[in-house]
Structure formats: structure tokens, C-alpha cells
C-alpha atoms as a PDB file:
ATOM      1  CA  UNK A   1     -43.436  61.445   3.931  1.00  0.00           C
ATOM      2  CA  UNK A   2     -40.630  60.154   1.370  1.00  0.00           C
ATOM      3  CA  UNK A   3     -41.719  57.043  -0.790  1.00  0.00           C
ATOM      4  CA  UNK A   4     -38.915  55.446   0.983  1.00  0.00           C
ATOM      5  CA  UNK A   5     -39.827  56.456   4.360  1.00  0.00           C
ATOM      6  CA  UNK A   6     -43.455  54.582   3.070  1.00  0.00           C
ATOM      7  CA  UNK A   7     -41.179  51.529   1.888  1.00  0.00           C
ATOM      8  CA  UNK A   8     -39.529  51.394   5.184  1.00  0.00           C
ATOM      9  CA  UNK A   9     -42.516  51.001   7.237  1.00  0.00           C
ATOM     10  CA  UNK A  10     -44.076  48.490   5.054  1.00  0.00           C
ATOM     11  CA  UNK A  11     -41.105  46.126   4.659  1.00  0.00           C
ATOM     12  CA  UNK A  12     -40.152  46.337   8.786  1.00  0.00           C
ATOM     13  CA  UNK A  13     -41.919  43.153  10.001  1.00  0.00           C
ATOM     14  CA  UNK A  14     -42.838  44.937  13.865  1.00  0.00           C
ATOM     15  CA  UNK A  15     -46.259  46.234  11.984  1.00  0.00           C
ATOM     16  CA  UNK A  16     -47.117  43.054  11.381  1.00  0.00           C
ATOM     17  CA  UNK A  17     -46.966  42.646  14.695  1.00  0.00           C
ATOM     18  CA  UNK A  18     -43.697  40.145  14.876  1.00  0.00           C
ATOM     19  CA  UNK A  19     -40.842  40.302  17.011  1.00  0.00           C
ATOM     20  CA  UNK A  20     -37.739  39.757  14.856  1.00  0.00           C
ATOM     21  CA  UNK A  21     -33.762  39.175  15.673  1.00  0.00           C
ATOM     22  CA  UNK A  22     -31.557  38.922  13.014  1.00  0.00           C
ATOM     23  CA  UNK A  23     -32.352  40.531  10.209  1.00  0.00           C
ATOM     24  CA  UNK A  24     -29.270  42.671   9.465  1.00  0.00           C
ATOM     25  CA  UNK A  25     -25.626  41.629   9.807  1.00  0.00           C
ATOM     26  CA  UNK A  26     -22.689  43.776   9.555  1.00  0.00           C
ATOM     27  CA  UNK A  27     -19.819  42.855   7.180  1.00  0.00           C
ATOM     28  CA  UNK A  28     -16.391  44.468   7.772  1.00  0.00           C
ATOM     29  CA  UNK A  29     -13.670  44.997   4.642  1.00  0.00           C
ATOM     30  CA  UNK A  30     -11.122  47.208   4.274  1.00  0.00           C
ATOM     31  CA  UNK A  31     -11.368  49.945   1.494  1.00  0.00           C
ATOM     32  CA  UNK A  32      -8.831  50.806  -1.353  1.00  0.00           C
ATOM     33  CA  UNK A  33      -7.586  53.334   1.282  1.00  0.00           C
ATOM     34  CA  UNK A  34      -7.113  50.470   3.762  1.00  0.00           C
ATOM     35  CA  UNK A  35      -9.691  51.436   6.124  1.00  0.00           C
ATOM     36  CA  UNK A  36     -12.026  49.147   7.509  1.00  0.00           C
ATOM     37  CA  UNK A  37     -15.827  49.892   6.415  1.00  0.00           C
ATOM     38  CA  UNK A  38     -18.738  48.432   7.530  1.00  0.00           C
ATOM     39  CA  UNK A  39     -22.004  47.301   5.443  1.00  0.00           C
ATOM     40  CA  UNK A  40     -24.858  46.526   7.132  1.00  0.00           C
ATOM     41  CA  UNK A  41     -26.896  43.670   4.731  1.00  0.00           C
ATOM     42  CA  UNK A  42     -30.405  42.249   5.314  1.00  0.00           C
ATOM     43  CA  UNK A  43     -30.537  38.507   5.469  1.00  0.00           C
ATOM     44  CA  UNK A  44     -33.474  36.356   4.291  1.00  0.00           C
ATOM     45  CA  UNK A  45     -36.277  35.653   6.223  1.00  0.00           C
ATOM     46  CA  UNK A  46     -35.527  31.980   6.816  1.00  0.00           C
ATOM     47  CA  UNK A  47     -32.351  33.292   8.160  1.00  0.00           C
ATOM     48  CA  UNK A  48     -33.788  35.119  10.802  1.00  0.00           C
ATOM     49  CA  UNK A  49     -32.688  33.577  14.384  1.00  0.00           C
ATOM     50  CA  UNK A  50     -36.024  34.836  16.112  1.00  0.00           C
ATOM     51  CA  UNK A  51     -38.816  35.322  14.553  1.00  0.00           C
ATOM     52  CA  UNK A  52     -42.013  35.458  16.666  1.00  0.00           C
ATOM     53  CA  UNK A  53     -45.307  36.000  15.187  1.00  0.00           C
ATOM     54  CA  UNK A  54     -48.450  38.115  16.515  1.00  0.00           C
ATOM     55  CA  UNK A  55     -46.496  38.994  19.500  1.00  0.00           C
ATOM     56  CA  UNK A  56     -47.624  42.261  19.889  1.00  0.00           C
ATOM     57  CA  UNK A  57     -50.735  44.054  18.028  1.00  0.00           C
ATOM     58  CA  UNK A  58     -50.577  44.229  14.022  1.00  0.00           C
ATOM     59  CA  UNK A  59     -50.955  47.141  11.456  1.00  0.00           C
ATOM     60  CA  UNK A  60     -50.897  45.111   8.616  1.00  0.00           C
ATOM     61  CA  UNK A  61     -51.531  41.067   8.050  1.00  0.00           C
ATOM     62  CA  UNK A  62     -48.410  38.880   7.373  1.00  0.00           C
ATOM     63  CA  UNK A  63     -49.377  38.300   3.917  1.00  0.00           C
ATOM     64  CA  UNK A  64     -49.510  41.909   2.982  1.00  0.00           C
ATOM     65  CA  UNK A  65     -46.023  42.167   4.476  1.00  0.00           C
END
């Protein structure tokens, strides 16, 4: 297992047993070639639109997350 395959389990909030909407957005521009790209960027928590604590069971606590 990759370091970032380690870093990707610890920072997605479903092991701490949340239920989460809204973490990632998608912004469109168009490139220098003048194709449109898209970029998928993680918001802050507090921007999450649902966010729904021990909903399910946890791996980890929602501190060490």
C-alpha cells in the first residue's frame, strides 16, 4: 500500500463513520488550447452541505480524523 493510498483512507471522513455530501466540486475552464478542463477541488469542512456524524460504524474517532 502507497503512502498516499494510507493518506487517502485517513483523510476520507466515511471511517469515521460520517456520511458526507459535498466535499468536492468541479470547476470548468478552458485551457490555452481552448478546451474545456475540469478540476475537481475539495471544499472545507464547514462547507460541506451534509455532514452526518456516527451514522454508520467508525474505524477511527473524529478527532483523529
Amino acid at each position: 500500500m502507497t503512502d498516499s493510498r494510507v493518506l487517502g483512507v485517513l483523510k476520507n471522513p466515511s471511517y469515521t463513520g460520517a456520511y458526507v455530501y459535498g466535499r468536492y466540486h468541479c470547476e470548468k475552464y478552458i485551457s490555452e488550447s481552448g478546451k474545456i478542463q475540469f478540476k475537481l477541488c475539495c471544499r472545507p469542512i464547514e462547507s460541506w452541505q451534509i455532514l452526518l456524524k456516527d451514522h454508520h460504524e467508525a474505524y477511527i474517532s473524529w478527532d483523529e480524523y
